[in-house]
N, C-alpha and C. Protein backbone atom coordinates (compact mmCIF):
# COMPACT_ATOMS: atom_id res chain seq x y z
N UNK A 1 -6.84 15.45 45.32
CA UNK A 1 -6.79 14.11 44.75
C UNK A 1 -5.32 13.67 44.69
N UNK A 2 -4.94 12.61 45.11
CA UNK A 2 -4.06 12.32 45.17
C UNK A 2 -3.33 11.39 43.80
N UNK A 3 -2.31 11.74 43.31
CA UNK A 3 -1.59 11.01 42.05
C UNK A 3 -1.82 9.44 41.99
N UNK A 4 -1.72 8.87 40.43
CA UNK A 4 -1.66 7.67 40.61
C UNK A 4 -3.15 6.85 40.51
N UNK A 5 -4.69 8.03 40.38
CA UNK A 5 -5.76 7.60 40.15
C UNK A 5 -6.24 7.02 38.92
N UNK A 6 -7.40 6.74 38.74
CA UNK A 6 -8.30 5.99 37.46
C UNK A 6 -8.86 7.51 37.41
N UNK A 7 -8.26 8.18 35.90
CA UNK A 7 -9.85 9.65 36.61
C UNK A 7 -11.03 9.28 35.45
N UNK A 8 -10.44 8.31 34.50
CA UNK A 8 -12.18 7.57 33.70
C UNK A 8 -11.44 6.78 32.24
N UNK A 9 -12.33 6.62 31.60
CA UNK A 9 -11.79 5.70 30.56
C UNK A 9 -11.70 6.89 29.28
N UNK A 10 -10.21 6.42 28.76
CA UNK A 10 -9.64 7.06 27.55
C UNK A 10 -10.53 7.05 26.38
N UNK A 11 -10.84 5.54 25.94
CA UNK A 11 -11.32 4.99 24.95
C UNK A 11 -11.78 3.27 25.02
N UNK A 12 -12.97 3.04 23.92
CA UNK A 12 -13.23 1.75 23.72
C UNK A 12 -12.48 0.98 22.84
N UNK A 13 -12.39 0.36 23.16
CA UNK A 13 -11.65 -0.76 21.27
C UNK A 13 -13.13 -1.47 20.95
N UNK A 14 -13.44 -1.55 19.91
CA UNK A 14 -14.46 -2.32 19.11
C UNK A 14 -14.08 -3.11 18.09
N UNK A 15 -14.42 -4.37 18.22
CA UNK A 15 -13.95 -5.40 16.76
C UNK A 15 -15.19 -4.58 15.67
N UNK A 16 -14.58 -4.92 14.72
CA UNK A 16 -14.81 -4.62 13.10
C UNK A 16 -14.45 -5.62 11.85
N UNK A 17 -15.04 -5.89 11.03
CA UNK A 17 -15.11 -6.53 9.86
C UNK A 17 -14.41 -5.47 8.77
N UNK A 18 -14.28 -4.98 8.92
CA UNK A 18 -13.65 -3.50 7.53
C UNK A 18 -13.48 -2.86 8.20
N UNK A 19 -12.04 -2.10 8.69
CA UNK A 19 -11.72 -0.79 9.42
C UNK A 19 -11.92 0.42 8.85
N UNK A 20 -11.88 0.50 7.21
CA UNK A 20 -12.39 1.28 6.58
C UNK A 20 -13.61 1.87 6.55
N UNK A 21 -14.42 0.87 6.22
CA UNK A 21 -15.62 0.95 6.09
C UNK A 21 -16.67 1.51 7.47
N UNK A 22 -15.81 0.89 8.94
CA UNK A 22 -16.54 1.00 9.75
C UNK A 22 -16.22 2.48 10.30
N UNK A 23 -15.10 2.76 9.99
CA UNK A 23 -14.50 4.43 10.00
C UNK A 23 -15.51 5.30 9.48
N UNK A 24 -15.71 5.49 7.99
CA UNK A 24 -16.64 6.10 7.51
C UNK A 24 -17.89 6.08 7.96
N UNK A 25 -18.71 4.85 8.40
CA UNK A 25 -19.57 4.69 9.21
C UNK A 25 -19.89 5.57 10.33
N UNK A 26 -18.94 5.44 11.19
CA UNK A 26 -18.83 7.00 12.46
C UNK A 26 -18.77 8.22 12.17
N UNK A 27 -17.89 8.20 11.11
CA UNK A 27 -17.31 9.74 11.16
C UNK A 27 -19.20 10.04 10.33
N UNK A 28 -19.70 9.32 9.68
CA UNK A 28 -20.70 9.90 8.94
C UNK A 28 -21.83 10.49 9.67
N UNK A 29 -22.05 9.07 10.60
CA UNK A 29 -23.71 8.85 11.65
C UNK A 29 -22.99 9.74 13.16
N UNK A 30 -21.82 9.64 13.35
CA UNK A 30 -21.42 10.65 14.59
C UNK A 30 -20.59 11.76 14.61
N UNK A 31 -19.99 11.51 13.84
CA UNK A 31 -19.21 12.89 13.42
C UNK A 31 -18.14 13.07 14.00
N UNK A 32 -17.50 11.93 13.84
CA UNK A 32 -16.07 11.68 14.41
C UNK A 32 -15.44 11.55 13.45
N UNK A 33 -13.84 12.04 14.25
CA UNK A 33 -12.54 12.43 13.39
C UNK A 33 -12.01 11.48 13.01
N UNK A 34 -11.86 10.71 12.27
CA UNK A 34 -10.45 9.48 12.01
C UNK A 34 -8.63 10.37 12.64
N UNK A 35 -7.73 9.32 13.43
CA UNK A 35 -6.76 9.96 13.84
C UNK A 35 -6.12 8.07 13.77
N UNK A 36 -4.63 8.46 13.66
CA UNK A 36 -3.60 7.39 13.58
C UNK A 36 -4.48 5.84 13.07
N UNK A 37 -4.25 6.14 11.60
CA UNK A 37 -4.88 5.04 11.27
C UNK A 37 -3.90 4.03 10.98
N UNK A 38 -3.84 2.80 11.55
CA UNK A 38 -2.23 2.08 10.86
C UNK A 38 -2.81 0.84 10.34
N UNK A 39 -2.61 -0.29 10.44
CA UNK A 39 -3.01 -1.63 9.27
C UNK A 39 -4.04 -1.97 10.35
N UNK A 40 -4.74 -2.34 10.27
CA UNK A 40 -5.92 -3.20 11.08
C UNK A 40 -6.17 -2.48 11.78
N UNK A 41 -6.02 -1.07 11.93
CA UNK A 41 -6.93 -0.24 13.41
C UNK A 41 -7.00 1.04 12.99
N UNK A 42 -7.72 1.79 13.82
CA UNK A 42 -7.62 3.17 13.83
C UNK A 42 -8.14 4.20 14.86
N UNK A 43 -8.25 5.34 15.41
CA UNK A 43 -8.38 5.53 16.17
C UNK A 43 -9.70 7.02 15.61
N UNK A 44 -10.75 7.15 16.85
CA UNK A 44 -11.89 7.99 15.98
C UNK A 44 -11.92 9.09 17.39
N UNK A 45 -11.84 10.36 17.29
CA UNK A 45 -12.12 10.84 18.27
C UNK A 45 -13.40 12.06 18.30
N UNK A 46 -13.93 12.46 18.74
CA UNK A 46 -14.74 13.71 18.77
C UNK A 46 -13.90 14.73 19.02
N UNK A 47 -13.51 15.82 18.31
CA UNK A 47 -12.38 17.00 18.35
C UNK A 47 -11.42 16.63 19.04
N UNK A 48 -10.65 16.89 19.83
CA UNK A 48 -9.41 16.24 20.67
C UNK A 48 -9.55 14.83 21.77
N UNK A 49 -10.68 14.24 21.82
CA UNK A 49 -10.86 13.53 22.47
C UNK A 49 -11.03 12.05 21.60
N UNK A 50 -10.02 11.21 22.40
CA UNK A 50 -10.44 10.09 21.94
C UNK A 50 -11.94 9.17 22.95
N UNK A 51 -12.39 8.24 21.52
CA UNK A 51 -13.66 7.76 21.87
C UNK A 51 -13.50 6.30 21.26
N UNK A 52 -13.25 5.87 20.31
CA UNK A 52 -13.00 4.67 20.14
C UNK A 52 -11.98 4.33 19.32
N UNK A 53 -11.33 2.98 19.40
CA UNK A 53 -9.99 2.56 18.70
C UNK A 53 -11.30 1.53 18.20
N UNK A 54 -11.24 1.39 16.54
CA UNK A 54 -11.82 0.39 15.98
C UNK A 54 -10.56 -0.38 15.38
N UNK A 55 -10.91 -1.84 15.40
CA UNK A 55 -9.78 -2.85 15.40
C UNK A 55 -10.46 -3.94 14.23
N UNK A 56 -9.75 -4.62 12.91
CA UNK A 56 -10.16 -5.73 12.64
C UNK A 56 -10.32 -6.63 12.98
N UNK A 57 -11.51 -7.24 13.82
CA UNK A 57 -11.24 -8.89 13.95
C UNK A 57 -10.92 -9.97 12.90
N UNK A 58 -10.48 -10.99 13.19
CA UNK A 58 -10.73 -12.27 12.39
C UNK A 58 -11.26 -12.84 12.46
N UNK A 59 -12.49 -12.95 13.39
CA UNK A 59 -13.22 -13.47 13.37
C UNK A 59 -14.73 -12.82 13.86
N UNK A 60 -15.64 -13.25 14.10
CA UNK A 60 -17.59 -12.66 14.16
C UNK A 60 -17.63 -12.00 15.69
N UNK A 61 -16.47 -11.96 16.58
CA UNK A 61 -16.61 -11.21 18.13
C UNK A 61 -17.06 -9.50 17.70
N UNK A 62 -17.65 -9.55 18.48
CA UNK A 62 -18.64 -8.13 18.75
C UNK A 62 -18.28 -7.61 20.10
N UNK A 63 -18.93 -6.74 20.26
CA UNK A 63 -18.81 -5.65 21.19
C UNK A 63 -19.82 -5.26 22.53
N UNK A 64 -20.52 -6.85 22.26
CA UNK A 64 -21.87 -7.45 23.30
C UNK A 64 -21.67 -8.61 24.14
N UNK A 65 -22.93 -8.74 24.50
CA UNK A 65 -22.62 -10.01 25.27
C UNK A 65 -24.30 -9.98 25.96
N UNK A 66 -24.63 -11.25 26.56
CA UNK A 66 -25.70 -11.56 26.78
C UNK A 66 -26.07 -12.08 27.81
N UNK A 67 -27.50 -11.68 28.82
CA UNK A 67 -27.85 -11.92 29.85
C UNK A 67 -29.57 -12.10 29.58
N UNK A 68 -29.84 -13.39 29.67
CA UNK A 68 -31.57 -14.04 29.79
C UNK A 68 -31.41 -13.91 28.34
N UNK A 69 -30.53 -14.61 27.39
CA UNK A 69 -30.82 -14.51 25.85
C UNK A 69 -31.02 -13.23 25.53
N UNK A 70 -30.91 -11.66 26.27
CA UNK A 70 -31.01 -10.50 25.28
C UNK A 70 -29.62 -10.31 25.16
N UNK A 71 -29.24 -9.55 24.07
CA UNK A 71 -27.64 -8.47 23.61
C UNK A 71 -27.47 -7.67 24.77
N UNK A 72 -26.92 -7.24 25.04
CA UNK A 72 -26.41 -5.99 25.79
C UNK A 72 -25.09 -5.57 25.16
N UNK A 73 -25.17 -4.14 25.79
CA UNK A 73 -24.19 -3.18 25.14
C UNK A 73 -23.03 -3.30 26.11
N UNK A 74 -21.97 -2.81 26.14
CA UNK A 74 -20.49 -2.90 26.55
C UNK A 74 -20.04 -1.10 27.04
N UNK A 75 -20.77 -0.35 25.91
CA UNK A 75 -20.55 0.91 25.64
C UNK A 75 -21.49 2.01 25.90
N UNK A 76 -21.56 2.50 26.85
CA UNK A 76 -22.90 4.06 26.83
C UNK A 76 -22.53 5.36 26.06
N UNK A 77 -23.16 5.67 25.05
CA UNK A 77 -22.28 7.03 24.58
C UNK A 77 -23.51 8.32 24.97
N UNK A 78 -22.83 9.62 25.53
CA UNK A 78 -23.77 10.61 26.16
C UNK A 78 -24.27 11.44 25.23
N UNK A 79 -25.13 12.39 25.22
CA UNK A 79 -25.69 13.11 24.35
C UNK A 79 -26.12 14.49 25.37
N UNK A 80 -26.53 15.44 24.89
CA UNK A 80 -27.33 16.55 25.63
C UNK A 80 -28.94 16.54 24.76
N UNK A 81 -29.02 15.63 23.35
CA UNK A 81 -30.60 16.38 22.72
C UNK A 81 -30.54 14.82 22.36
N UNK A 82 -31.12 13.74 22.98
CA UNK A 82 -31.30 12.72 22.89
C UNK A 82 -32.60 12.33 21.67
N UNK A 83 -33.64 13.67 21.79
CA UNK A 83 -34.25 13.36 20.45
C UNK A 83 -34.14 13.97 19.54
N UNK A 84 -33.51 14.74 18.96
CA UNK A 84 -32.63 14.80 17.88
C UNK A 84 -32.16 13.86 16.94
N UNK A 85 -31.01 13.82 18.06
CA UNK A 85 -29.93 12.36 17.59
C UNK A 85 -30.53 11.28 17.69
N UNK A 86 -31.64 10.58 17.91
CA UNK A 86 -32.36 9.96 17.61
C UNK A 86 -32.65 9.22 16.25
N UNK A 87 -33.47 11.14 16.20
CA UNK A 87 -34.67 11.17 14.74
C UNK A 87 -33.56 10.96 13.73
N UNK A 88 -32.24 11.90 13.61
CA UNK A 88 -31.45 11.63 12.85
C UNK A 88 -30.77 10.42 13.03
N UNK A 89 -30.19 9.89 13.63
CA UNK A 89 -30.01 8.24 12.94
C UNK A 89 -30.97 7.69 12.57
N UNK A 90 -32.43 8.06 12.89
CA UNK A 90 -33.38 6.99 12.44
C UNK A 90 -33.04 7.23 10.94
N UNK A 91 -33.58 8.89 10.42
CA UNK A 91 -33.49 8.64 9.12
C UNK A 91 -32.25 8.69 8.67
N UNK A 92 -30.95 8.17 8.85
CA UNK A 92 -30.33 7.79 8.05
C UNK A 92 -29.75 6.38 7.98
N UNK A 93 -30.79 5.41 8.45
CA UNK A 93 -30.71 4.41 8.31
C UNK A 93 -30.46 3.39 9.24
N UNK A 94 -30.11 4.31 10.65
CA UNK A 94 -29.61 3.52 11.84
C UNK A 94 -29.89 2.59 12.30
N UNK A 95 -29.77 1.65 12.46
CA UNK A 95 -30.68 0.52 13.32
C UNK A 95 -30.85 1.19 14.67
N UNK A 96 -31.59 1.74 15.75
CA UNK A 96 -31.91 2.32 16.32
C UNK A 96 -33.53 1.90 17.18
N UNK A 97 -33.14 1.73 18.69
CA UNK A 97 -34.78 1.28 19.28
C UNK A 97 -35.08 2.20 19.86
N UNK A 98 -36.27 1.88 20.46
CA UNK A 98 -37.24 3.47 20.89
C UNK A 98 -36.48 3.99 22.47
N UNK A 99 -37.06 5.45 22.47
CA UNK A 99 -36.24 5.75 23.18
C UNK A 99 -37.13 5.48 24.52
N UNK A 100 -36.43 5.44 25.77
CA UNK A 100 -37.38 4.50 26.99
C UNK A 100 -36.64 5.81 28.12
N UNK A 101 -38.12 6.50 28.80
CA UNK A 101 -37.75 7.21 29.37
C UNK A 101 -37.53 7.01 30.82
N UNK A 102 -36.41 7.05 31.83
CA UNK A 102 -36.82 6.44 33.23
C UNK A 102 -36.71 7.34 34.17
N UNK A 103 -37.37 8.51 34.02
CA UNK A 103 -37.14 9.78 34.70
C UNK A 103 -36.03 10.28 35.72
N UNK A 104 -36.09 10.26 36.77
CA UNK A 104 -34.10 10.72 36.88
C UNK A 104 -32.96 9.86 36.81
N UNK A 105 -33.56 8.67 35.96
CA UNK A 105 -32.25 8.11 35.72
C UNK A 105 -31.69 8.26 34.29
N UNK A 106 -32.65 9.79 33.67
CA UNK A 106 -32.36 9.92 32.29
C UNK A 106 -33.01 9.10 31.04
N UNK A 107 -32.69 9.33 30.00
CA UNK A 107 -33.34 8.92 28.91
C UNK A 107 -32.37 7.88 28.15
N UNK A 108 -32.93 6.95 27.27
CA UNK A 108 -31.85 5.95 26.77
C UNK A 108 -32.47 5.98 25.67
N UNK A 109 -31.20 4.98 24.43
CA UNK A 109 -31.92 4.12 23.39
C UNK A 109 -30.80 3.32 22.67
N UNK A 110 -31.03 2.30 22.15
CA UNK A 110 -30.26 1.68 22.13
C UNK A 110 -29.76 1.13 20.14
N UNK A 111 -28.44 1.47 20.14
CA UNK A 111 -28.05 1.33 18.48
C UNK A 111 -27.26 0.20 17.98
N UNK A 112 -27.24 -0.22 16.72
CA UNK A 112 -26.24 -0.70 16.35
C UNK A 112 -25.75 -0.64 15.25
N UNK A 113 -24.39 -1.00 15.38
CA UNK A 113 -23.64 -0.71 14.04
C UNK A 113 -23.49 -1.79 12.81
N UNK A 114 -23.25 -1.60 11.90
CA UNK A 114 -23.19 -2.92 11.10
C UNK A 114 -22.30 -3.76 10.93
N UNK A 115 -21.87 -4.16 12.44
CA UNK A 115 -21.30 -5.04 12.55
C UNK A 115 -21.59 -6.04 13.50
N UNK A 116 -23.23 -4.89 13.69
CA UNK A 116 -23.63 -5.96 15.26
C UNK A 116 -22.91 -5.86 16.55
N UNK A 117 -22.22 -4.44 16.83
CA UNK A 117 -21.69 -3.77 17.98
C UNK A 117 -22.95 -2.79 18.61
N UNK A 118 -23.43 -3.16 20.09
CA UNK A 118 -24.20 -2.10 20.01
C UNK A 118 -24.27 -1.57 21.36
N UNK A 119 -24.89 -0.56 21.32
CA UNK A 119 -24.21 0.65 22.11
C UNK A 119 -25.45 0.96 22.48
N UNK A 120 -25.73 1.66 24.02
CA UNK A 120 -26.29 3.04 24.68
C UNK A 120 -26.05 3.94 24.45
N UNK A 121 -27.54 4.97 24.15
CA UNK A 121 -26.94 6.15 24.28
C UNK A 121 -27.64 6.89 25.51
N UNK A 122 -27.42 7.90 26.08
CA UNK A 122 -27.92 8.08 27.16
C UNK A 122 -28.04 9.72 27.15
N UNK A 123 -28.86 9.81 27.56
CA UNK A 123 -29.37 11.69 27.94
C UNK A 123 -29.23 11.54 29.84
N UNK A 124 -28.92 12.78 30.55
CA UNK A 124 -29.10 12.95 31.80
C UNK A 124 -28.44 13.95 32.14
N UNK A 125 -29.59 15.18 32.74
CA UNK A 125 -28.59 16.44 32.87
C UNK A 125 -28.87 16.76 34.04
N UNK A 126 -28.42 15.69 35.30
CA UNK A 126 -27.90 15.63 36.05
C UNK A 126 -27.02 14.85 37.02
N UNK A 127 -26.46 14.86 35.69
CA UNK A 127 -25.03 14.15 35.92
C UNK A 127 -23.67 15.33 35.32
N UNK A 128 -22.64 15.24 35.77
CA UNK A 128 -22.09 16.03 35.66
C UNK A 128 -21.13 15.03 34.48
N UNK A 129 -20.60 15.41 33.44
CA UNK A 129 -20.36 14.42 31.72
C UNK A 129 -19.13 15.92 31.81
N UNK A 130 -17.58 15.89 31.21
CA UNK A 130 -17.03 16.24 30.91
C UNK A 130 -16.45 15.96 29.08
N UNK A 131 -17.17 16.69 28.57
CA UNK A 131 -16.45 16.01 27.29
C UNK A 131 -16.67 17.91 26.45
């Protein structure tokens, strides 16, 4: 491979209403680290890896956007036990839809946060996922 490539994405930025609040939020329902938190942002990673920079907006922008009037997500996050992590966000309150199976293109379902950021999550073990 030659120098000078894209080898994948570092991290997301996500607007937020409370950087605080939406911190605790992750680290609780995903189990991410808080790292360099400074005035209006902060950064959340899974053990050494960064995964998202959450940012205050000033205003109601989210982390979606829309095609035929539905939301769509911006963000896919991977998993290896897709029903698991599921059942557990369900019961702890997640907003969380059913999971939709599309056989080798893997398993999905789709979340959101309370800020109305919402995200994929995706199962597929055959794909090769470095994390």
């Amino acid at each position: 491979m030659s120098n000078g490539r894209i080898l994948g994405i570092a991290y997301n930025v996500i607007p937020v209403s409370d950087v605080e609040q939406a911190a605790a939020w992750y680290v609780k329902h995903f189990g991410f680290n808080v790292r360099h938190p400074r005035e209006g942002s902060v950064s959340l990673f899974r053990d050494n890896r960064p995964i998202l920079v959450l940012i205050q907006s000033e205003n109601d922008s989210r982390a979606t956007f829309e095609v035929n009037n539905r939301k769509r997500w911006v963000t896919t996050f991977f998993t290896n036990d897709i029903e698991s992590l599921h059942a557990d966000l369900k019961s702890e309150g997640v907003q969380v839809g059913n999971i939709a199976d599309e056989g080798k293109y893997g398993k999905f379902f789709v979340l959101e946060d309370p800020d109305g950021n919402l995200f994929d999550v995706w199962e597929n073990h055959d794909c090769e996922l470095i994390y």
